[in-house]
Structures are given as structure tokens and as C-alpha cells.
C-alpha atoms as a PDB file:
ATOM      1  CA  UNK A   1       7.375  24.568 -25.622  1.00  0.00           C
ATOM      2  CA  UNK A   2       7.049  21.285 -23.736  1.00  0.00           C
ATOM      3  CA  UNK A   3       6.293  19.136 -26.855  1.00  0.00           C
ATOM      4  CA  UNK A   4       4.882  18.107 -30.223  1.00  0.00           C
ATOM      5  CA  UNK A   5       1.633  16.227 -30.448  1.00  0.00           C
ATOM      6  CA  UNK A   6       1.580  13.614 -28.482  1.00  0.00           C
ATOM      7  CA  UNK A   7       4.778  13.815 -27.113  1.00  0.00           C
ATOM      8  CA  UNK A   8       5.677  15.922 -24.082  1.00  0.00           C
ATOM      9  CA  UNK A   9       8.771  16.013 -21.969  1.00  0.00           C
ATOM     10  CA  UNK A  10       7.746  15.376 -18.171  1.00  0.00           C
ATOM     11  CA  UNK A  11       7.066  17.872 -15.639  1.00  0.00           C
ATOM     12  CA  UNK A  12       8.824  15.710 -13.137  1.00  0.00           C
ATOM     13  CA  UNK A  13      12.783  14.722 -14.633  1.00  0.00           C
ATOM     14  CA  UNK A  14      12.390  11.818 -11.725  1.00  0.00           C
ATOM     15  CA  UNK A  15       9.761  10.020 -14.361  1.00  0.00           C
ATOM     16  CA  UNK A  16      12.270  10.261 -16.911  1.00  0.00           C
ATOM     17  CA  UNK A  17      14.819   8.457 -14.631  1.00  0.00           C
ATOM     18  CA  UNK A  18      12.867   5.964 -13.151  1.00  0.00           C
ATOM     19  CA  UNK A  19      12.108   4.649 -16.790  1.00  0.00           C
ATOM     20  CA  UNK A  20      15.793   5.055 -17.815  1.00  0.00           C
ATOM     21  CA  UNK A  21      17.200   3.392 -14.955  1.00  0.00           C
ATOM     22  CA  UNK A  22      14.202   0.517 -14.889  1.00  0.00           C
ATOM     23  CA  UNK A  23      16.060   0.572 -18.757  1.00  0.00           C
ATOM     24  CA  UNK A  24      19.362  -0.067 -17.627  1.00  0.00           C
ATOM     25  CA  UNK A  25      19.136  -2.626 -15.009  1.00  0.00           C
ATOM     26  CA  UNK A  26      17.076  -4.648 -16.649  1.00  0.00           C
ATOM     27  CA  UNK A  27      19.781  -4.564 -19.666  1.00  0.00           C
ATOM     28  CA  UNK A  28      22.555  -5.577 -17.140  1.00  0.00           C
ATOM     29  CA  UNK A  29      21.028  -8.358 -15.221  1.00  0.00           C
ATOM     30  CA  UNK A  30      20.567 -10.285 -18.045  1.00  0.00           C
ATOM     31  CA  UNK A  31      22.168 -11.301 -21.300  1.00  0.00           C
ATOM     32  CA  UNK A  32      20.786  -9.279 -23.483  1.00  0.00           C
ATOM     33  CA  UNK A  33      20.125  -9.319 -27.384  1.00  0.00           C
ATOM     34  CA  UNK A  34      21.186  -6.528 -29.368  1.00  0.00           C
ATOM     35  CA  UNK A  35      18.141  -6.035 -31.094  1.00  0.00           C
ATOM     36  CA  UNK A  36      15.915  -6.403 -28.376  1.00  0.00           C
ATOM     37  CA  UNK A  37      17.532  -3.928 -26.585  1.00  0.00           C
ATOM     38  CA  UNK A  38      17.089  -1.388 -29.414  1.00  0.00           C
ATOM     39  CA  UNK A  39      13.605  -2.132 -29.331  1.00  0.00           C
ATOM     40  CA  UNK A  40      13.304  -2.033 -25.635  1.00  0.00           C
ATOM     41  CA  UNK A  41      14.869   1.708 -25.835  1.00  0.00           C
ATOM     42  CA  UNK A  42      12.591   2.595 -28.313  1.00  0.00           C
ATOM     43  CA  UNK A  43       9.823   1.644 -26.757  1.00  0.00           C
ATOM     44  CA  UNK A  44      10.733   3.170 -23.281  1.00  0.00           C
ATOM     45  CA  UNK A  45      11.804   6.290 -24.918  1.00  0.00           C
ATOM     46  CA  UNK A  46       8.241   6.752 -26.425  1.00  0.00           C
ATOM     47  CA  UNK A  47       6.699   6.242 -23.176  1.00  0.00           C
ATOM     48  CA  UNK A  48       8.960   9.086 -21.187  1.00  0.00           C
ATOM     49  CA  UNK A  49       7.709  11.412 -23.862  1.00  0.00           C
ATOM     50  CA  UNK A  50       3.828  10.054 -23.744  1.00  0.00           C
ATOM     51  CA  UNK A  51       3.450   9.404 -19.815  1.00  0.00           C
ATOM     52  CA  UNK A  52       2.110  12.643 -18.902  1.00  0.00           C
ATOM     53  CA  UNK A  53      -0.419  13.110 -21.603  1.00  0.00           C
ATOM     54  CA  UNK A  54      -1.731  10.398 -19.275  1.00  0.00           C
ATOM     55  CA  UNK A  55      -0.917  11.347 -15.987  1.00  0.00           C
ATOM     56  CA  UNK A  56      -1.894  15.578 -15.985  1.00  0.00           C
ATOM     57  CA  UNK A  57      -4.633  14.777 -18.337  1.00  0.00           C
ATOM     58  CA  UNK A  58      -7.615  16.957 -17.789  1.00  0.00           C
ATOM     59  CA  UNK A  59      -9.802  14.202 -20.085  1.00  0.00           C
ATOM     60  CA  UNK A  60      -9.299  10.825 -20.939  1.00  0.00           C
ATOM     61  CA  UNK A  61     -11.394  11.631 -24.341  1.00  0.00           C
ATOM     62  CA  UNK A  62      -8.294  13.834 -25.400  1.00  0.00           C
ATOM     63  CA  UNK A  63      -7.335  12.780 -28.964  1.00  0.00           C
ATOM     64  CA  UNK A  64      -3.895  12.728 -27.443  1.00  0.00           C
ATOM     65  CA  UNK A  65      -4.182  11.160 -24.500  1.00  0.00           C
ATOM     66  CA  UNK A  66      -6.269   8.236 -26.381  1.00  0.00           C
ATOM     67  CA  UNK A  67      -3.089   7.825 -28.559  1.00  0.00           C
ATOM     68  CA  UNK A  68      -1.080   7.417 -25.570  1.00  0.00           C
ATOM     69  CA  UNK A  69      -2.773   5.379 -23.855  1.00  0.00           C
ATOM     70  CA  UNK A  70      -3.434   3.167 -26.670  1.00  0.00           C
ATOM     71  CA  UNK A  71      -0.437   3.525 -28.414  1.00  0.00           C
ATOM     72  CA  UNK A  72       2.110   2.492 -25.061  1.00  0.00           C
ATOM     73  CA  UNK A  73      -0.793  -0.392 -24.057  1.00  0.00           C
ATOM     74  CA  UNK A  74      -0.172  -1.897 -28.085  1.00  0.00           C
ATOM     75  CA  UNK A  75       3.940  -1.631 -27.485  1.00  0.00           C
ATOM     76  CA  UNK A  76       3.907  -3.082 -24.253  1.00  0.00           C
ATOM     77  CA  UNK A  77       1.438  -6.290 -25.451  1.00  0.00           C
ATOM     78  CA  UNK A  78       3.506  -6.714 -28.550  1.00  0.00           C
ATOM     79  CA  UNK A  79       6.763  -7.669 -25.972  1.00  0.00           C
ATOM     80  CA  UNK A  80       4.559  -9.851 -24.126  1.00  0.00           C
ATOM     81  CA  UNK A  81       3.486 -11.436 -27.453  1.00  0.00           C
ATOM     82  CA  UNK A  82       7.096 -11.533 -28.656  1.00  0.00           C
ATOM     83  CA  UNK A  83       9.329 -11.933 -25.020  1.00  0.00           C
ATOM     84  CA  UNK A  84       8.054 -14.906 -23.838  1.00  0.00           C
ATOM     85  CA  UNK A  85       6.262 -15.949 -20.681  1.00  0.00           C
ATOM     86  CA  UNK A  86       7.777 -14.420 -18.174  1.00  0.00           C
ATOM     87  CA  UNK A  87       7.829 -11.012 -20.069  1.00  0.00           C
ATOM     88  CA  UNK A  88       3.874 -11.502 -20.275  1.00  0.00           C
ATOM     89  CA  UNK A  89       4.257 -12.051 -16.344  1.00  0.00           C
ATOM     90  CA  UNK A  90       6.046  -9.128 -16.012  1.00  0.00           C
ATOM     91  CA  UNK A  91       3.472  -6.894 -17.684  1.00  0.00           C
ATOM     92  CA  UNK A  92       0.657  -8.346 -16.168  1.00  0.00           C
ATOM     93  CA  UNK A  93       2.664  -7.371 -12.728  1.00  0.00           C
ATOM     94  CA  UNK A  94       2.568  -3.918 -13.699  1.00  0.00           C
ATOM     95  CA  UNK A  95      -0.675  -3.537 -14.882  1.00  0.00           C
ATOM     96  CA  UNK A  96      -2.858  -3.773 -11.734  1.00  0.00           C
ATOM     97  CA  UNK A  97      -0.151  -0.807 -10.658  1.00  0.00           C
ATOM     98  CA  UNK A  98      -1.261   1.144 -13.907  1.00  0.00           C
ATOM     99  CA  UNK A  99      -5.079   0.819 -13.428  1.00  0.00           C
ATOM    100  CA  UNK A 100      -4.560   1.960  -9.402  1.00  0.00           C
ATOM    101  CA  UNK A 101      -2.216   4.826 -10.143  1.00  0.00           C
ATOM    102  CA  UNK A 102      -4.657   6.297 -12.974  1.00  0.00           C
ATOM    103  CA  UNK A 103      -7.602   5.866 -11.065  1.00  0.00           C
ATOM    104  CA  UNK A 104      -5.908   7.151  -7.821  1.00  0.00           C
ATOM    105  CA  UNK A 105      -5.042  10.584  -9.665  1.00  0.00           C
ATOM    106  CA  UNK A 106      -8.677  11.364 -10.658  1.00  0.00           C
ATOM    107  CA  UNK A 107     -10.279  10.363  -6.808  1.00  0.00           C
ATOM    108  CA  UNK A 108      -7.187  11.262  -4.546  1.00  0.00           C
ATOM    109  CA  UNK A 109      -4.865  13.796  -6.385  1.00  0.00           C
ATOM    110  CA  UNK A 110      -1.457  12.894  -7.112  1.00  0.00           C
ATOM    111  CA  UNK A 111       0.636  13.919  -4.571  1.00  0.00           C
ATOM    112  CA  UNK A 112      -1.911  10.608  -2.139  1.00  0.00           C
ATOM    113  CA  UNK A 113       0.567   8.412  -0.637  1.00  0.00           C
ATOM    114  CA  UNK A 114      -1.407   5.582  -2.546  1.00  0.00           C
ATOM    115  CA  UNK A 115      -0.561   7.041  -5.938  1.00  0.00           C
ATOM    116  CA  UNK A 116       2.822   7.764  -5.346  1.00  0.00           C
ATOM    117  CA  UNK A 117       3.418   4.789  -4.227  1.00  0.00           C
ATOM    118  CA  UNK A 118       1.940   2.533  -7.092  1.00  0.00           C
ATOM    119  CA  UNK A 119       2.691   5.338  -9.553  1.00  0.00           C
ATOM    120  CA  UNK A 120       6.288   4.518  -8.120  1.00  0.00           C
ATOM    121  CA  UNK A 121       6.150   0.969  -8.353  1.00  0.00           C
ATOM    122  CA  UNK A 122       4.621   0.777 -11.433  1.00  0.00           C
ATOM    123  CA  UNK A 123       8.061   2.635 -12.989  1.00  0.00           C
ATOM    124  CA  UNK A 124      10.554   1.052 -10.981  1.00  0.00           C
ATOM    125  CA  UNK A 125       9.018  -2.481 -11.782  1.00  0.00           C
ATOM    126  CA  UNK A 126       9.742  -1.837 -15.354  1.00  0.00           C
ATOM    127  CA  UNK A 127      12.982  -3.266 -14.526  1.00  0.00           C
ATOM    128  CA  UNK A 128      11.596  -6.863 -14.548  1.00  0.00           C
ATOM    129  CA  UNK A 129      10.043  -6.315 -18.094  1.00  0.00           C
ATOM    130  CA  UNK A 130      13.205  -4.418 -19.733  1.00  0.00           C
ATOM    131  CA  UNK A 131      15.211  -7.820 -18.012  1.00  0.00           C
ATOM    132  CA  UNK A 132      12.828 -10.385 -19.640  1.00  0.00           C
ATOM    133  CA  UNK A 133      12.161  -8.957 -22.881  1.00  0.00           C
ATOM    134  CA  UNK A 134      16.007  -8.060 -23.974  1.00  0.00           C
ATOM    135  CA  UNK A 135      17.668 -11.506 -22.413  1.00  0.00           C
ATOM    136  CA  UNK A 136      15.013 -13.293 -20.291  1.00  0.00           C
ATOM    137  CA  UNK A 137      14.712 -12.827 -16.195  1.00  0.00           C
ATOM    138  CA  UNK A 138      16.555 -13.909 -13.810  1.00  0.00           C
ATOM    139  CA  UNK A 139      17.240 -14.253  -9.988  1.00  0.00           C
ATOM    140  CA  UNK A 140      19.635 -11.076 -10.245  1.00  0.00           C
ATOM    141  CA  UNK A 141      17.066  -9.000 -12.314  1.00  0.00           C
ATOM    142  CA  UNK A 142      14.092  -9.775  -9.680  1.00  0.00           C
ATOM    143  CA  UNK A 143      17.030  -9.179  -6.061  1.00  0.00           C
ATOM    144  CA  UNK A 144      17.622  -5.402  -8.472  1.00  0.00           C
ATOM    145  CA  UNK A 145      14.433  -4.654  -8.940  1.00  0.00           C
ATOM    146  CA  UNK A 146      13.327  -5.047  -5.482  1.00  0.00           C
ATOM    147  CA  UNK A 147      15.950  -3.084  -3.790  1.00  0.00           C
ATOM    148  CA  UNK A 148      15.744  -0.839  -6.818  1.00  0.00           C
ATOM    149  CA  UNK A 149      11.773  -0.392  -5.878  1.00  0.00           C
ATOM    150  CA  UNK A 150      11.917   0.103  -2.419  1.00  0.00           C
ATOM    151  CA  UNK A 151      14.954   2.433  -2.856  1.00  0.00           C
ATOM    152  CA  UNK A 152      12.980   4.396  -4.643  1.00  0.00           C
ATOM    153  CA  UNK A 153      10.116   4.162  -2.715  1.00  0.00           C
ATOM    154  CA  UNK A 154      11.657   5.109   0.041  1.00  0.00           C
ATOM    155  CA  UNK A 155      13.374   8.274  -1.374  1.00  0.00           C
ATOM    156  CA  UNK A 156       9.710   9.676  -2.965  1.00  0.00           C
ATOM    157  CA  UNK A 157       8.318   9.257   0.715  1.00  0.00           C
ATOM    158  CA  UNK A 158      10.830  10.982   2.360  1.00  0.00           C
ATOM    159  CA  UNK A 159      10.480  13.912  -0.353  1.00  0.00           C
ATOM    160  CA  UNK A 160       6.692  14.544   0.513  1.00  0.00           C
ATOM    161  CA  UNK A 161       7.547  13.904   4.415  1.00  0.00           C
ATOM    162  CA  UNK A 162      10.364  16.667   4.208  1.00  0.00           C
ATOM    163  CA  UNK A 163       7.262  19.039   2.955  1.00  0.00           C
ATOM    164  CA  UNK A 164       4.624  17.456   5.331  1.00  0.00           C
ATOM    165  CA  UNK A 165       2.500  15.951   3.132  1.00  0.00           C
ATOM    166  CA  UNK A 166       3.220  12.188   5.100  1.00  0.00           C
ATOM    167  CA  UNK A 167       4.455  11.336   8.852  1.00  0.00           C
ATOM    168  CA  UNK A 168       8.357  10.780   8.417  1.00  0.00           C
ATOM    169  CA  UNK A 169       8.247   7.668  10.140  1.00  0.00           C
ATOM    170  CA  UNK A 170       6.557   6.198   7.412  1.00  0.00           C
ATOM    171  CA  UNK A 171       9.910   6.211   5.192  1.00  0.00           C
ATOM    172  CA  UNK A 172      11.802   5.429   7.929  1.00  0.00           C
ATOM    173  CA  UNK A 173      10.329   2.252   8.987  1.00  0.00           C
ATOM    174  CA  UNK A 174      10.534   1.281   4.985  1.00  0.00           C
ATOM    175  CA  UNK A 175      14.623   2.266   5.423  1.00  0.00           C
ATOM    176  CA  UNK A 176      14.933   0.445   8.346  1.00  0.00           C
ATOM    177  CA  UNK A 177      12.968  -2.486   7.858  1.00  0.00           C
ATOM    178  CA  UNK A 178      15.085  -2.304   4.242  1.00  0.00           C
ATOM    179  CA  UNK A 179      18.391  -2.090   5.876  1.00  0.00           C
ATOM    180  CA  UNK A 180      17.504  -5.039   8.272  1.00  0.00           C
ATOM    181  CA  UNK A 181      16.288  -7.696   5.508  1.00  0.00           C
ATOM    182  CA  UNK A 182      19.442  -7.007   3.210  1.00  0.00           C
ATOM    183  CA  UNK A 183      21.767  -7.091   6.019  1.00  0.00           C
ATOM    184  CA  UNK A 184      20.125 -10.780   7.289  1.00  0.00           C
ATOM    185  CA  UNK A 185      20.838 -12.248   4.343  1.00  0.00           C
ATOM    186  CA  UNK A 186      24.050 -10.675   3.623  1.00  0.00           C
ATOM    187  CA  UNK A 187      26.101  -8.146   5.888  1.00  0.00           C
ATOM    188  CA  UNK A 188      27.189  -6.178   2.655  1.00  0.00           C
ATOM    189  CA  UNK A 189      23.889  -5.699   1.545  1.00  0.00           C
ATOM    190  CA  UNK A 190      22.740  -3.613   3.826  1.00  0.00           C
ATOM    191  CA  UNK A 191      25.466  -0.868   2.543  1.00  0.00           C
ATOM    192  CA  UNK A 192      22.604   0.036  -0.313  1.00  0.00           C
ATOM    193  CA  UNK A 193      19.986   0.698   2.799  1.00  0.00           C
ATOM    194  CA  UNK A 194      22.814   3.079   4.481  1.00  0.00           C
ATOM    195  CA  UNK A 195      21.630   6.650   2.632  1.00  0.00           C
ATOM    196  CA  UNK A 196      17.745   6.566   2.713  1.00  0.00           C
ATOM    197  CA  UNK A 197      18.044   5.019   6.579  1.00  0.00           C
ATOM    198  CA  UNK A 198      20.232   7.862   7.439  1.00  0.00           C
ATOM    199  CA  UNK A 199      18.614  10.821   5.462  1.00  0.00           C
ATOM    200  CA  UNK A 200      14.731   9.082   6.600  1.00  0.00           C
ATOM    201  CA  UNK A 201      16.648   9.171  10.336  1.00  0.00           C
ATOM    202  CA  UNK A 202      17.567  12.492  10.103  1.00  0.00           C
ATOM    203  CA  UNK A 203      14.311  13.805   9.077  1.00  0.00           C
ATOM    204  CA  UNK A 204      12.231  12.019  11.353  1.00  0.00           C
ATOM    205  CA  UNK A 205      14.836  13.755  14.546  1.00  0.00           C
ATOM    206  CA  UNK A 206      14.692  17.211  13.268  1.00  0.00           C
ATOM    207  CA  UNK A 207      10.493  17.042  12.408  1.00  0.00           C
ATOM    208  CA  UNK A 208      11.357  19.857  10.258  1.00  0.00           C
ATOM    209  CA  UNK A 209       9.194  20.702   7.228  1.00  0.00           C
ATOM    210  CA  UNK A 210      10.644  22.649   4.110  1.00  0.00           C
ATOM    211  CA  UNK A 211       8.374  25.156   2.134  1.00  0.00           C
ATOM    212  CA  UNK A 212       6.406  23.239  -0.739  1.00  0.00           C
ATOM    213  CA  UNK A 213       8.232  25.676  -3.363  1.00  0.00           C
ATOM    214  CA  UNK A 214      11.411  24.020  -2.222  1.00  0.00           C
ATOM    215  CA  UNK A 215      10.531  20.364  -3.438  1.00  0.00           C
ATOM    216  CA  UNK A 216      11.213  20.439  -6.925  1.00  0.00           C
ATOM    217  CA  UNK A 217      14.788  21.410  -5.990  1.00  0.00           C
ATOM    218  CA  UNK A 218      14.700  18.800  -3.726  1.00  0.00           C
ATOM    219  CA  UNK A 219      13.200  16.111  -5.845  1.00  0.00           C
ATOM    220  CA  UNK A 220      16.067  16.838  -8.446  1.00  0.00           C
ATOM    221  CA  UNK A 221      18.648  16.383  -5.639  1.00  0.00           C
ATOM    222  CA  UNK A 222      17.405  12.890  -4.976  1.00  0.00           C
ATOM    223  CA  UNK A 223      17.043  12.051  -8.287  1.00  0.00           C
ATOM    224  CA  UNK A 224      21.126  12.992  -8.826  1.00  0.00           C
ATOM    225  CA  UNK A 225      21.194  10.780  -5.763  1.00  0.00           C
ATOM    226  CA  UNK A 226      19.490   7.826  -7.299  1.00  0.00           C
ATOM    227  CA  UNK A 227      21.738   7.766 -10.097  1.00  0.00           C
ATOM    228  CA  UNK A 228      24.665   8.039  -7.950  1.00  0.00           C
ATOM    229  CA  UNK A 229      23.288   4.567  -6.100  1.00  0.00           C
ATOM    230  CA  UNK A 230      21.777   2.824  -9.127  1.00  0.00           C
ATOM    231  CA  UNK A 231      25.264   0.676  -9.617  1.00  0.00           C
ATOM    232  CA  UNK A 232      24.561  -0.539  -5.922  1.00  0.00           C
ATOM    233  CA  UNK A 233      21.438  -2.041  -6.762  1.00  0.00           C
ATOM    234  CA  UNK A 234      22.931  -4.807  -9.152  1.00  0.00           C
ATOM    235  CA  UNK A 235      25.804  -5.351  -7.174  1.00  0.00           C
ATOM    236  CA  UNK A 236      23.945  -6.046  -3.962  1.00  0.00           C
ATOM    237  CA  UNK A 237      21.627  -8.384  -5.704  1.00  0.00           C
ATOM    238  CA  UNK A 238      24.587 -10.234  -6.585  1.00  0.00           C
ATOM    239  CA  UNK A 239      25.351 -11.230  -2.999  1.00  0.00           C
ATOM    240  CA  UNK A 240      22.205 -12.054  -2.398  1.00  0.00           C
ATOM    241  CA  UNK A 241      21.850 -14.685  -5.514  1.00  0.00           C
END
């Protein structure tokens, strides 16, 4: 059993860490508030446990589906009412990303480049909102979320290249052109662009392609791997504020 009413543990256990690591790094690139951040965690624990009602929904007009939709939508308005302005900002950032990712599952599938991408985005942004709802944003919140996006971006791109699904130069200009920017602005910044450049490198040599049934294994390796790198996110942000 997957779940109770509205609330249904992901298919994917990357969702779940994208949220809980958007979470974290918003908590400590800021200075946060103790309640807020209990209220933050409440809120994004509700959503890992509502996001696919939206997301593998065969119907919108689901009576659970409407609840989660409306029920995450009234959460995340109440911390824009409450946070300030630039928590409003930061919701109205990931909005657009919300709107393109639901209607990109329903006319391209969800395994389109398109939707992965925003659908990635859209979770890995989060990190500006958790930021500027428990302590306010700042330049070290906006540096982690960035690297923390296109990290992540990178890694879910190199997944569906390693199966075929996209050309594998695709996530290795995003590595490279990553690796390049950080180290411009600071030689030691470039250290967080290191893994995806050389895995994205590796794949795009060998032009090998792994049976689909092999990608959830594979997914859950690079999730393990994002963890592993999440502390690098903050810390190269710092040299670049």
C-alpha cells in the first residue's frame, strides 16, 4: 500500500529528495526562525506525500487530486502572504515551472526533456522559497540554488541519456559550460562541477546505452550521489558571495 487518501509516497525517491534537500539549503543559507522552519517542514512534508496525486494523475477531476492541488496551492500562498516580498517572488518564480511541467505531462509524457527539465527546476528552486520564508533570502541562498539546480539538472539528463532517451552531449555541454562559469569566478568552485563533467564525459565517449529496466537502479544511485554533494553546494556559493 502506497498511501492513505490523499497522501501517497512517490514512485520516484529522487522527488522526495529534491524537496528535502530544496528544505535544507534553504534552512542553512539563511538565519532561520524556529518556527518558521517547523512550518516550512510541514508544509514540504505534505507536498512529498501529495505530489504525485498530481503528477500520475489519470484526471484532474479526481476528488484527490483536486485536494492536492488545491490544498499545496493554499499552503504555498499563505507563505507568500506571511514571508514577505521576496518569498511572494520566490513563488511566483516557481509557478510558471508548475503550470509548464503539468501541462507538459498530459501533451508530451513525462519522461520529454521539457518536463524533466521544468519538473526539475520547479523542485530544486524550492530552495529560494524554503530560504525566504524561514530567515529571508540572500546572496548565498540564490549562488546554492543555482548550482544546486543545474547540478541537478544535469544529473536527471545524464540518467535518460545513459538509457537513450536524449543525445549525451546535451548534459555534457550543461557540465561543462557549469564547470567553466564556477571556475571563472572562483578556481575552487569549479570542484562542485568535477562529478557530473566527468560522469556526462564518460558517457558521451563510451555512447553506450543501458536497458530501460536498469534506470530506476540508476536513478537511486544518483540520488545517493546528490546527497553525498549537497554540502558542496553551500560551500561553493560561499566563495562566490
Amino acid at each position: 500500500m502506497r498511501g492513505l487518501g490523499p497522501f501517497i509516497t512517490p514512485r520516484e525517491p529522487s522527488i522526495a529528495g529534491f524537496i528535502l534537500i530544496s528544505l535544507l539549503l534553504g534552512i542553512v543559507t539563511t538565519r532561520p526562525d524556529p518556527t518558521n522552519v517547523l512550518v516550512a517542514s510541514a508544509i514540504y512534508l505534505h507536498l512529498i506525500f501529495t505530489v504525485d496525486r498530481v503528477f500520475y494523475a489519470s484526471r484532474l477531476l479526481d476528488k484527490w487530486v483536486i485536494y492536492s492541488i488545491a490544498s499545496n496551492t493554499l499552503l504555498f500562498l499563505y507563505t507568500a502572504w506571511t514571508g514577505g516580498l521576496d518569498t511572494l517572488y520566490s513563488v511566483g518564480l516557481v509557478t510558471p515551472l508548475l503550470v509548464i511541467t503539468m501541462m507538459g505531462v498530459r501533451t508530451w509524457g513525462r519522461k520529454d526533456p521539457i518536463v524533466l527539465i521544468s519538473g526539475t527546476l520547479m523542485l530544486t528552486l524550492l530552495t529560494l522559497h524554503s530560504a525566504s520564508y524561514v530567515g529571508g533570502m540572500t546572496l548565498l541562498s540564490i549562488y546554492t540554488a543555482g548550482i544546486y539546480s543545474i547540478y541537478t539538472v544535469t544529473s536527471v539528463l545524464y540518467v535518460e541519456a545513459r538509457v537513450g532517451r536524449v543525445e549525451p552531449t546535451l548534459p555534457l555541454a550543461m557540465a561543462l559550460a557549469t564547470y567553466i562559469l564556477l571556475s571563472i569566478n572562483h578556481p575552487l568552485a569549479g570542484v562542485v562541477a568535477i562529478d557530473p563533467l566527468a560522469k556526462t564525459a564518460a558517457s558521451w565517449i563510451r555512447r553506450d546505452v543501458i536497458p530501460i529496466d536498469q534506470i530506476s537502479s540508476l536513478g537511486k544511485r544518483e540520488t545517493i550521489r546528490l546527497f553525498l554533494h549537497t554540502p558542496l553546494f553551500p560551500l561553493a556559493g560561499l566563495l562566490l558571495t
